[in-house]
PDB file of N, CA and C in Angstrom:
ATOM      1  N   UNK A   1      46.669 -26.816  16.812  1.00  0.00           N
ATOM      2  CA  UNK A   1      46.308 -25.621  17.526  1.00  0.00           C
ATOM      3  C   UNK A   1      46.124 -24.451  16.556  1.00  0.00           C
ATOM      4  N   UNK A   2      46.501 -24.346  15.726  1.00  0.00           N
ATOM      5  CA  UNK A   2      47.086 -23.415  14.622  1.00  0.00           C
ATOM      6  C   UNK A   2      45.488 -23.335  13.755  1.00  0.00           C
ATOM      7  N   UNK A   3      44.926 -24.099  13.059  1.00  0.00           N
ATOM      8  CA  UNK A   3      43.521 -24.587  12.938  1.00  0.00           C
ATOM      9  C   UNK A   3      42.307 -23.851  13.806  1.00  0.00           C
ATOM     10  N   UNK A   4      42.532 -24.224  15.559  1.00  0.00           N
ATOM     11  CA  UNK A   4      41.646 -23.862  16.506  1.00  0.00           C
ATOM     12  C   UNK A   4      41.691 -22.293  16.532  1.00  0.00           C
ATOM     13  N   UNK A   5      43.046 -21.976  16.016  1.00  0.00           N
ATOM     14  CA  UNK A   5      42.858 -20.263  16.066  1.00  0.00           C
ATOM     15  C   UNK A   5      42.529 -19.663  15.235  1.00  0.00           C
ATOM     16  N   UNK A   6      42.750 -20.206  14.136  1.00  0.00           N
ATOM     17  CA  UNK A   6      42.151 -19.888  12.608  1.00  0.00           C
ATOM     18  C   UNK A   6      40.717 -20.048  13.164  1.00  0.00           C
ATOM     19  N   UNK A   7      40.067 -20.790  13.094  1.00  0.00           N
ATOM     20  CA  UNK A   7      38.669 -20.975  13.333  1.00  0.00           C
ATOM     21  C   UNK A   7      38.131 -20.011  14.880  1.00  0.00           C
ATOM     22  N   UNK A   8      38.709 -19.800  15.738  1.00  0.00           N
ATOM     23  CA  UNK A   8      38.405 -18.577  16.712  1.00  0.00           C
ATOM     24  C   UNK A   8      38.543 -17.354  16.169  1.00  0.00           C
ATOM     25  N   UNK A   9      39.386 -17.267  14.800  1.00  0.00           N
ATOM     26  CA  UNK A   9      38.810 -15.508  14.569  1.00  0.00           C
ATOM     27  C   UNK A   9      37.961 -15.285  13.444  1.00  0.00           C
ATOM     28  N   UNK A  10      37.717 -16.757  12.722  1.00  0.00           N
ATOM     29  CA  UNK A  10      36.597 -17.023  11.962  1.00  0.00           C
ATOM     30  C   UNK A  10      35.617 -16.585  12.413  1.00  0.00           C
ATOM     31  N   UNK A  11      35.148 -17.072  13.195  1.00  0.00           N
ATOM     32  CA  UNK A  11      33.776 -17.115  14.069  1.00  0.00           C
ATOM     33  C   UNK A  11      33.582 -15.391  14.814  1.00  0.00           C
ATOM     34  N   UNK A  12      34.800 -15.294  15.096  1.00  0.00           N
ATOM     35  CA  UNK A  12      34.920 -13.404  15.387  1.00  0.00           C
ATOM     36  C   UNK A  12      34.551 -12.956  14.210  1.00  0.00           C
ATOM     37  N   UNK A  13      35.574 -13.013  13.178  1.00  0.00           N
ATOM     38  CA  UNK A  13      35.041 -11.911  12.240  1.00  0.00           C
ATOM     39  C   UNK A  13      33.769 -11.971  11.510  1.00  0.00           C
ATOM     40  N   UNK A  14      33.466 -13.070  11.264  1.00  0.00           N
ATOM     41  CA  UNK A  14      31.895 -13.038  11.150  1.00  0.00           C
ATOM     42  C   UNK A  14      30.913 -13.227  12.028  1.00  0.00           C
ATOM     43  N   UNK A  15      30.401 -12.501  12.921  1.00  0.00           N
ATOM     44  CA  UNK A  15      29.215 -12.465  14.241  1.00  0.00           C
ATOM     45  C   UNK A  15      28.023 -12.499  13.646  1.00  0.00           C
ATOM     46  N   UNK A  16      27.375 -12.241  12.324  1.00  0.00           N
ATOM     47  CA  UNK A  16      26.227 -11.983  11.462  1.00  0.00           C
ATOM     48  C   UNK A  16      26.109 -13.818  11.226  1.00  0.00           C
ATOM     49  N   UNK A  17      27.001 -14.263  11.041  1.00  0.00           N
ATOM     50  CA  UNK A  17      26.595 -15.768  10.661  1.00  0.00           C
ATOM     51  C   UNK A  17      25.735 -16.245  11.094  1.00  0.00           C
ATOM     52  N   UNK A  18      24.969 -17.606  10.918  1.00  0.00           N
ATOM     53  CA  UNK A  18      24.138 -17.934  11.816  1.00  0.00           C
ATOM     54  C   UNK A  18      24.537 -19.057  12.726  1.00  0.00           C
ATOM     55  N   UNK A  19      24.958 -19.095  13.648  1.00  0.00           N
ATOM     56  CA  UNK A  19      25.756 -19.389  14.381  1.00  0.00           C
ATOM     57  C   UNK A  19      24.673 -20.535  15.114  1.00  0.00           C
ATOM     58  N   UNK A  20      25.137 -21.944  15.681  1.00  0.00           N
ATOM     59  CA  UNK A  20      24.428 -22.678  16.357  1.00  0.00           C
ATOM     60  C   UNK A  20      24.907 -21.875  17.671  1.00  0.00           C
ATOM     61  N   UNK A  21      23.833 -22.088  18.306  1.00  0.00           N
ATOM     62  CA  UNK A  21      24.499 -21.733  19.923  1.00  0.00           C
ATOM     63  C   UNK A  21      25.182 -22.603  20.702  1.00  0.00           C
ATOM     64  N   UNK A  22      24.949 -23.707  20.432  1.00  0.00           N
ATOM     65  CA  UNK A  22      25.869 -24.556  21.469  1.00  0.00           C
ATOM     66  C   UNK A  22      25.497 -25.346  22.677  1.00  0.00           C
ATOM     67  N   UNK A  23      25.744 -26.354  23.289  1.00  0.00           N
ATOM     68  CA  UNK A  23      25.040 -27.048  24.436  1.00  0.00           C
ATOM     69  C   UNK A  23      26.115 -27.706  24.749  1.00  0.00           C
ATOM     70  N   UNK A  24      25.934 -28.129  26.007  1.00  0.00           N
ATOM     71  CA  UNK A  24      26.602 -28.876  26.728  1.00  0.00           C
ATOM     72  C   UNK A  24      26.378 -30.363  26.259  1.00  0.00           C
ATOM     73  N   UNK A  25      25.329 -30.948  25.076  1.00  0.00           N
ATOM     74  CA  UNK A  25      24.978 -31.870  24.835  1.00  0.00           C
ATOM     75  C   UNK A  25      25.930 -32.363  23.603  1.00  0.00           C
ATOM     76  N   UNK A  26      26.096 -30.811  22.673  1.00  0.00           N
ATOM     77  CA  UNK A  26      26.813 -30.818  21.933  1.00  0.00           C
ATOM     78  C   UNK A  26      28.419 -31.280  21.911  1.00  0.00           C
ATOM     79  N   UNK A  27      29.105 -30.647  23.138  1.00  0.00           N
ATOM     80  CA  UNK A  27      30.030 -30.758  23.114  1.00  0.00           C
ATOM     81  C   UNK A  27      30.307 -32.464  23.727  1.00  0.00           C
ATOM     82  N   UNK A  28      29.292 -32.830  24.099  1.00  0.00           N
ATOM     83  CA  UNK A  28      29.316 -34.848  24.454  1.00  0.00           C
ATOM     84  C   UNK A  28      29.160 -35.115  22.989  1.00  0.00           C
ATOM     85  N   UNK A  29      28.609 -34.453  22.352  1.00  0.00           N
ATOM     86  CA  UNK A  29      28.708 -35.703  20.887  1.00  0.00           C
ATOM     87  C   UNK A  29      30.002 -35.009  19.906  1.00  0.00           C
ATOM     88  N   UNK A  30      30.736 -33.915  20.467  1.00  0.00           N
ATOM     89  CA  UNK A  30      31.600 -33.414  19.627  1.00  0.00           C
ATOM     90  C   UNK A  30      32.879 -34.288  19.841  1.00  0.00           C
ATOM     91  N   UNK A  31      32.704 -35.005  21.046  1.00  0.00           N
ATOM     92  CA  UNK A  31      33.908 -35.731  22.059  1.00  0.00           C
ATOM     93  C   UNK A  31      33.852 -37.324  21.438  1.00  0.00           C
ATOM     94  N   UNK A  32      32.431 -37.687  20.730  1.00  0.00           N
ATOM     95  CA  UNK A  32      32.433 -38.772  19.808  1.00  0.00           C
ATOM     96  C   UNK A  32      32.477 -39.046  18.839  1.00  0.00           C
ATOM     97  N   UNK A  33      33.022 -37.702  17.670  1.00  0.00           N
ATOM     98  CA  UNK A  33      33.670 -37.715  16.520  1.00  0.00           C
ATOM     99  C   UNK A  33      34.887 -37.875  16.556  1.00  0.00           C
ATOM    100  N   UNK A  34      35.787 -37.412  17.522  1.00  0.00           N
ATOM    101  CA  UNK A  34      37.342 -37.892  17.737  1.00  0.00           C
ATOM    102  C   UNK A  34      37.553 -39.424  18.768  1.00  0.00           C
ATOM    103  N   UNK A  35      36.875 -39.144  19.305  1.00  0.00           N
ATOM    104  CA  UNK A  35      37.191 -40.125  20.827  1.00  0.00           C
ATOM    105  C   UNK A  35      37.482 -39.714  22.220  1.00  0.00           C
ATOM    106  N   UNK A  36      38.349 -37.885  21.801  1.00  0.00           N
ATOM    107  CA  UNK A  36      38.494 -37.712  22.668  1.00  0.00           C
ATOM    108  C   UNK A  36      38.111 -36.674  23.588  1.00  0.00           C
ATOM    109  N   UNK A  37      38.424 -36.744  24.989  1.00  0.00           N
ATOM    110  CA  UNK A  37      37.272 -35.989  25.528  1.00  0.00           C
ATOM    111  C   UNK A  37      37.995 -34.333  26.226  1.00  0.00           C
ATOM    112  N   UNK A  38      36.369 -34.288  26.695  1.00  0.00           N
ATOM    113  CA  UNK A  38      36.668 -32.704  26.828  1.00  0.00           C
ATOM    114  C   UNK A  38      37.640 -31.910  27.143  1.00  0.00           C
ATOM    115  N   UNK A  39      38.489 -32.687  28.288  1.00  0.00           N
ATOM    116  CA  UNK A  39      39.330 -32.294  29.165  1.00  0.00           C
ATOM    117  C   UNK A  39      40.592 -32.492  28.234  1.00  0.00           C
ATOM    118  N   UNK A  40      40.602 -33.073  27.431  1.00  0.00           N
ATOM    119  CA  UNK A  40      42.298 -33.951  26.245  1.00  0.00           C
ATOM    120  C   UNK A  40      42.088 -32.670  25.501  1.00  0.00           C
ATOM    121  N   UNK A  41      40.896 -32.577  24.942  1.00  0.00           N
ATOM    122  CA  UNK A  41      41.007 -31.376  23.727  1.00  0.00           C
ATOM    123  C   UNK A  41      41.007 -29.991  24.206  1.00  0.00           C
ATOM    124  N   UNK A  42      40.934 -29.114  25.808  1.00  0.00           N
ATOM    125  CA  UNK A  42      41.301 -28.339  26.213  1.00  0.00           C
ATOM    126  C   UNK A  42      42.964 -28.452  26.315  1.00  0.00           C
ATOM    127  N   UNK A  43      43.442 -29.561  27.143  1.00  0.00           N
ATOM    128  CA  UNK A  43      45.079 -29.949  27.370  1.00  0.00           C
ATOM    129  C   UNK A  43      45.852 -29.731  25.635  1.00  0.00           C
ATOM    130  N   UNK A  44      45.235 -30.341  24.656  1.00  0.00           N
ATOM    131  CA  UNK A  44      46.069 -30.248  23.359  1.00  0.00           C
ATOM    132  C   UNK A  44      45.708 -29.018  22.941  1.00  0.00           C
ATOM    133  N   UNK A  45      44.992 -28.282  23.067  1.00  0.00           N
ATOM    134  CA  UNK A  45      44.942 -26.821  22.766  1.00  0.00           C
ATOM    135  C   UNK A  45      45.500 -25.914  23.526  1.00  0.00           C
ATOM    136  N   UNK A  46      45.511 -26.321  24.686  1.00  0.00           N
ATOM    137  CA  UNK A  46      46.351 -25.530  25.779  1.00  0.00           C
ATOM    138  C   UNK A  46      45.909 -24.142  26.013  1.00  0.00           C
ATOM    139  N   UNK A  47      44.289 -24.233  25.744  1.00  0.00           N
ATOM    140  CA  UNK A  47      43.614 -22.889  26.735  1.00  0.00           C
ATOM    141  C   UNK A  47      42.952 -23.493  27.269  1.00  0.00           C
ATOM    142  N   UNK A  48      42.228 -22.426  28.398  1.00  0.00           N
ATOM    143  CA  UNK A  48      41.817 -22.544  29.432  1.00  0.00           C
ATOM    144  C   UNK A  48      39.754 -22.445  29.044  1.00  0.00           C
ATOM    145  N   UNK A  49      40.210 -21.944  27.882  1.00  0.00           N
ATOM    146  CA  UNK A  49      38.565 -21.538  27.709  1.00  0.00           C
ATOM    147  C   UNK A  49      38.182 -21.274  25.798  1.00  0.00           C
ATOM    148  N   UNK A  50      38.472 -23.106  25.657  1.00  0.00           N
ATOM    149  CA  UNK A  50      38.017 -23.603  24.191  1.00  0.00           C
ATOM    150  C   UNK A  50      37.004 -23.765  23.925  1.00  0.00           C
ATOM    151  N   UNK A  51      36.071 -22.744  22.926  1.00  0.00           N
ATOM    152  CA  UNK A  51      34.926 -22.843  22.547  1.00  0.00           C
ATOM    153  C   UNK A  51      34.246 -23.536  21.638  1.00  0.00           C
ATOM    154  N   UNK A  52      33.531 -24.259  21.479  1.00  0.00           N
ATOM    155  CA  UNK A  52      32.510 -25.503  20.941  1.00  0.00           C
ATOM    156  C   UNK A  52      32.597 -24.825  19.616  1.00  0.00           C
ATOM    157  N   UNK A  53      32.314 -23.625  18.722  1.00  0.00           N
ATOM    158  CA  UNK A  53      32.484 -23.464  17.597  1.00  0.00           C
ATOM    159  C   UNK A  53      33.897 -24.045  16.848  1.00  0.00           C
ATOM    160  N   UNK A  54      34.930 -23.131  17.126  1.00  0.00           N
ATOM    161  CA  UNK A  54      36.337 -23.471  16.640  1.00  0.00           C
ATOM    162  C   UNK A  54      36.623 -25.253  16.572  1.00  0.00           C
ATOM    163  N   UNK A  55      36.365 -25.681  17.836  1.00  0.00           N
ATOM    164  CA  UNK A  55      36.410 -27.102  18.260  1.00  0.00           C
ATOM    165  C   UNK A  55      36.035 -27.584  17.578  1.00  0.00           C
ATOM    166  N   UNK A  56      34.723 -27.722  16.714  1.00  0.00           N
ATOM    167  CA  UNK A  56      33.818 -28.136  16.060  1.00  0.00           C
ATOM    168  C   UNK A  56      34.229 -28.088  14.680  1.00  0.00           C
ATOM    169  N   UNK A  57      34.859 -26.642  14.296  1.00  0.00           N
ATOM    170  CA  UNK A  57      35.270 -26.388  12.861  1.00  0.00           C
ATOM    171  C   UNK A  57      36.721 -27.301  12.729  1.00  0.00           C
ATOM    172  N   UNK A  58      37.525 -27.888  13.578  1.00  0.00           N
ATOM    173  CA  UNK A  58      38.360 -28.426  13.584  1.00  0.00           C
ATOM    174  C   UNK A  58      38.325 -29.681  13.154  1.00  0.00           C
ATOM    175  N   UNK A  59      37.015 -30.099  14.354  1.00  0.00           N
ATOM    176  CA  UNK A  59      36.739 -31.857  13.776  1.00  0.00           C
ATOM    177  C   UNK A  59      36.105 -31.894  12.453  1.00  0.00           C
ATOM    178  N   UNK A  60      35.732 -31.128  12.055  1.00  0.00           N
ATOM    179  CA  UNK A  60      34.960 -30.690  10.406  1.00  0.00           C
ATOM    180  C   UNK A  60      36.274 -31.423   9.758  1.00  0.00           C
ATOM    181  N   UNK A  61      37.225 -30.741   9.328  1.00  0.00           N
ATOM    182  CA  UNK A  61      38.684 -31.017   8.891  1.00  0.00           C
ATOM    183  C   UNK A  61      39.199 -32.054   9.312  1.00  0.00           C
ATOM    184  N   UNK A  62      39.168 -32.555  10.551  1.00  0.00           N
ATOM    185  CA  UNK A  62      40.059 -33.516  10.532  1.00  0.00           C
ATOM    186  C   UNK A  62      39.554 -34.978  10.575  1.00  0.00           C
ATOM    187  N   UNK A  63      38.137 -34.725  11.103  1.00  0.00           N
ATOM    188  CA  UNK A  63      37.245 -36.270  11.023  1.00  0.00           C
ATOM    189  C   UNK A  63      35.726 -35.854  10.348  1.00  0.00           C
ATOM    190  N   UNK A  64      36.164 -35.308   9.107  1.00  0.00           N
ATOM    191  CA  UNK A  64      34.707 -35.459   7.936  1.00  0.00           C
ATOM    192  C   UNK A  64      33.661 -36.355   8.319  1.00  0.00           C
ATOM    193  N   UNK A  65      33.964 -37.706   7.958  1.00  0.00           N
ATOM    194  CA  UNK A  65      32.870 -38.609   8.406  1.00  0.00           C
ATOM    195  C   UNK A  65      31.723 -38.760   9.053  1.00  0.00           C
ATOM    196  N   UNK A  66      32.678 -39.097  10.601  1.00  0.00           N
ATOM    197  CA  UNK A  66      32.386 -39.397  11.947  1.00  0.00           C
ATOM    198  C   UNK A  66      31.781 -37.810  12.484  1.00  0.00           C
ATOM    199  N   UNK A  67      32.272 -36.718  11.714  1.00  0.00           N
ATOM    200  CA  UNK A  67      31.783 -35.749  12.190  1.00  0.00           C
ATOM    201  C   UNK A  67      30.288 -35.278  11.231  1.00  0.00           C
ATOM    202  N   UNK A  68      29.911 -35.906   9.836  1.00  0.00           N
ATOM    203  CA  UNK A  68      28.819 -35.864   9.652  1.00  0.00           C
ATOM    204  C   UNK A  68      27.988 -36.474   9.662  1.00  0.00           C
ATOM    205  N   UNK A  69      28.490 -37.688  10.270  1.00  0.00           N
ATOM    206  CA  UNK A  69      27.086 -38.597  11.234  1.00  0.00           C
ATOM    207  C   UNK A  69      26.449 -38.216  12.406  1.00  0.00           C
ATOM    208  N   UNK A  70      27.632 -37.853  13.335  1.00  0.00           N
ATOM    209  CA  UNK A  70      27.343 -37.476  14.597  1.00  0.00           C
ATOM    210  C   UNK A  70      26.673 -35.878  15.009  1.00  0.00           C
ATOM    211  N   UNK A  71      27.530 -35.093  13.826  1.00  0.00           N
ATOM    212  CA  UNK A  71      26.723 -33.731  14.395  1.00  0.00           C
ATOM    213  C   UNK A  71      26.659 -33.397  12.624  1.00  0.00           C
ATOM    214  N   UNK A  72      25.161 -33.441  12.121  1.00  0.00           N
ATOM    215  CA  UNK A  72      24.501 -33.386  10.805  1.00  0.00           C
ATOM    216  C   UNK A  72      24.701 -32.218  10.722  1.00  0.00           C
ATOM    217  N   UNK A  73      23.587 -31.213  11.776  1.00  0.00           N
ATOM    218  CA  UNK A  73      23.510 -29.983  11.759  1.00  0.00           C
ATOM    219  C   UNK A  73      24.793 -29.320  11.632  1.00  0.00           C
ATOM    220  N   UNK A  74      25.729 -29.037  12.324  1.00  0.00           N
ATOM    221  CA  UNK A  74      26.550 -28.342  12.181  1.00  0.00           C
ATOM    222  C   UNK A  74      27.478 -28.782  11.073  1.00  0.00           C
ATOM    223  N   UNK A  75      27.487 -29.793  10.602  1.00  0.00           N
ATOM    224  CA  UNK A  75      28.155 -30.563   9.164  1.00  0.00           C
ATOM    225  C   UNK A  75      27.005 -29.753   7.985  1.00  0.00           C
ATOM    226  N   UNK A  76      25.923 -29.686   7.991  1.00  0.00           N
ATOM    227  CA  UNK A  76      25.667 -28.771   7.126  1.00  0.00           C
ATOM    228  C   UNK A  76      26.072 -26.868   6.730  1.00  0.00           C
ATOM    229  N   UNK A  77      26.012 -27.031   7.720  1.00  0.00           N
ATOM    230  CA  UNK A  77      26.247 -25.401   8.047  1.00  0.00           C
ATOM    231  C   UNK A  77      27.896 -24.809   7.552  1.00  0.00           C
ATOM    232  N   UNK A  78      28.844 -26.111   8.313  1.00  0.00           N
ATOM    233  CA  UNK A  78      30.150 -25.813   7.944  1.00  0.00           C
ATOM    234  C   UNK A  78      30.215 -26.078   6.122  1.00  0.00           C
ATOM    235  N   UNK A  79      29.540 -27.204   5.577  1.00  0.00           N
ATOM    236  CA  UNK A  79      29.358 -27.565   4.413  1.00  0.00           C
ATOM    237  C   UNK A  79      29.076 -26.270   3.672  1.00  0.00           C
ATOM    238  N   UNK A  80      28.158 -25.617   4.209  1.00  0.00           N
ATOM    239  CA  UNK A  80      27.623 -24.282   3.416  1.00  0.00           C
ATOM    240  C   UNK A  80      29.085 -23.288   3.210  1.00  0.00           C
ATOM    241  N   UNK A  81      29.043 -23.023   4.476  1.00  0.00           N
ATOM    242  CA  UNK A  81      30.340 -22.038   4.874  1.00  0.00           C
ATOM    243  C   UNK A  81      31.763 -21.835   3.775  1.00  0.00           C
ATOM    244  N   UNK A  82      32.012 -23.235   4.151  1.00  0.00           N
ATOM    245  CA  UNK A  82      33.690 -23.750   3.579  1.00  0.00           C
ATOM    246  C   UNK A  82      33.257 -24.367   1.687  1.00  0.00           C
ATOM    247  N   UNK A  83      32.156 -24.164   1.365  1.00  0.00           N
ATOM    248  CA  UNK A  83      31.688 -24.951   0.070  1.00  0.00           C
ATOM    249  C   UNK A  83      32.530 -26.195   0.168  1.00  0.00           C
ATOM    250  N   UNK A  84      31.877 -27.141   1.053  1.00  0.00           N
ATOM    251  CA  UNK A  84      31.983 -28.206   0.778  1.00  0.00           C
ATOM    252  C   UNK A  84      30.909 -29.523   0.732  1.00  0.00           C
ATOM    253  N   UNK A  85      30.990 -29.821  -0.333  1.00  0.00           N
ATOM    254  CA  UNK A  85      29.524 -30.556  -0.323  1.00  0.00           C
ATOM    255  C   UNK A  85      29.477 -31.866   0.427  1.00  0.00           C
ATOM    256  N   UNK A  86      28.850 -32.349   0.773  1.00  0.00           N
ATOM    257  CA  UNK A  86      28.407 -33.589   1.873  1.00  0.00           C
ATOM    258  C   UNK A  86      28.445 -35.032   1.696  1.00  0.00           C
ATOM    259  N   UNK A  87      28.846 -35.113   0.052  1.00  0.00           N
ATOM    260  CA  UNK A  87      28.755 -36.387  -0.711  1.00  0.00           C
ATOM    261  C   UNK A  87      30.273 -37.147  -1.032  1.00  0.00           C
ATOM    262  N   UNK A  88      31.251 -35.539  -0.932  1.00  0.00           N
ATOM    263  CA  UNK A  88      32.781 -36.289  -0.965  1.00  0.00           C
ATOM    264  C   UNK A  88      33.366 -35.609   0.545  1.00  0.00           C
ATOM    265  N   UNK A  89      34.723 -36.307   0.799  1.00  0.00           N
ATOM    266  CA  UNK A  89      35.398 -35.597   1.197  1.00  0.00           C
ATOM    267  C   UNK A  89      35.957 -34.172   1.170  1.00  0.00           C
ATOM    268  N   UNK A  90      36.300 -33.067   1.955  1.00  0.00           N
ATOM    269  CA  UNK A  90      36.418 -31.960   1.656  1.00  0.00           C
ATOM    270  C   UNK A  90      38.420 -32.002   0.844  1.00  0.00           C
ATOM    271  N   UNK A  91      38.535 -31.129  -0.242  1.00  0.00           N
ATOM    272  CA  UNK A  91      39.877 -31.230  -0.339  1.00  0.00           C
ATOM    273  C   UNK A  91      40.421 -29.621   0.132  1.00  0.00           C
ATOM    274  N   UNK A  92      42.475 -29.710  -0.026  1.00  0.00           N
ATOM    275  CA  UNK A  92      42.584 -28.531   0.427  1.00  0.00           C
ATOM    276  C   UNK A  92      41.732 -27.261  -0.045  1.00  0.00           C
ATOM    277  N   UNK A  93      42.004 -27.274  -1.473  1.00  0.00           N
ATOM    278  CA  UNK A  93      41.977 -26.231  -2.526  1.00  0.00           C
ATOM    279  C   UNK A  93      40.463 -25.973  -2.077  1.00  0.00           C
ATOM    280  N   UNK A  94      39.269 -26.879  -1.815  1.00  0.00           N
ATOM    281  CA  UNK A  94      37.890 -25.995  -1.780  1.00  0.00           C
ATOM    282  C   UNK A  94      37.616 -25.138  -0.711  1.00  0.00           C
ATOM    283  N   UNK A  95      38.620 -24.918   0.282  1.00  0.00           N
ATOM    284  CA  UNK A  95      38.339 -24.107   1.327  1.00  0.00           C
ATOM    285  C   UNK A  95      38.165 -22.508   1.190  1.00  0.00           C
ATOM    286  N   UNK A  96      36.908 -22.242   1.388  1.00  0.00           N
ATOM    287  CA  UNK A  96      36.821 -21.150   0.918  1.00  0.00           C
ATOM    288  C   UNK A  96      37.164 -20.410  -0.492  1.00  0.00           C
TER     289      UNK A  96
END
């Protein structure tokens, strides 16, 4: 949870970014980088109103992979962001 909030005031404090907008399509393939689905990853976050960015910057971190097969685009973008390049795993120390 701690992560999801870090990444909700990320996304606040920078509004200039270029931000994907988001789809309802998105958040079905964001639910197939973990496994799990929409309704589990609202319950383990325990708000009422979890937004597809943060969500997204989470599975970045915690399922690299599966999360740059499934959603390229936004695996580039976070890649840019966090300097992490696309060819290894991300480690702690390159964050930002």
């Amino acid at each position: 949870m701690g992560l999801h909030e870090w990444a909700r005031g990320f996304v606040l404090s920078y509004p200039d970014l270029p931000w994907p907008a988001g789809a309802d399509s998105d958040w079905e393939r964001l639910t197939q980088v973990s496994g799990f689905q929409k309704d589990a990853l609202f319950a383990y976050v325990n708000r009422p109103d979890v937004e597809l960015l943060p969500a997204a910057m989470v599975h970045f971190f915690h399922f690299p992979e599966a999360f740059r097969e499934i959603l390229p685009d936004y695996a580039a973008l976070f890649e840019r962001l966090f300097n992490q390049p696309g060819d290894r795993l991300p480690e702690a120390s390159d964050v930002l």
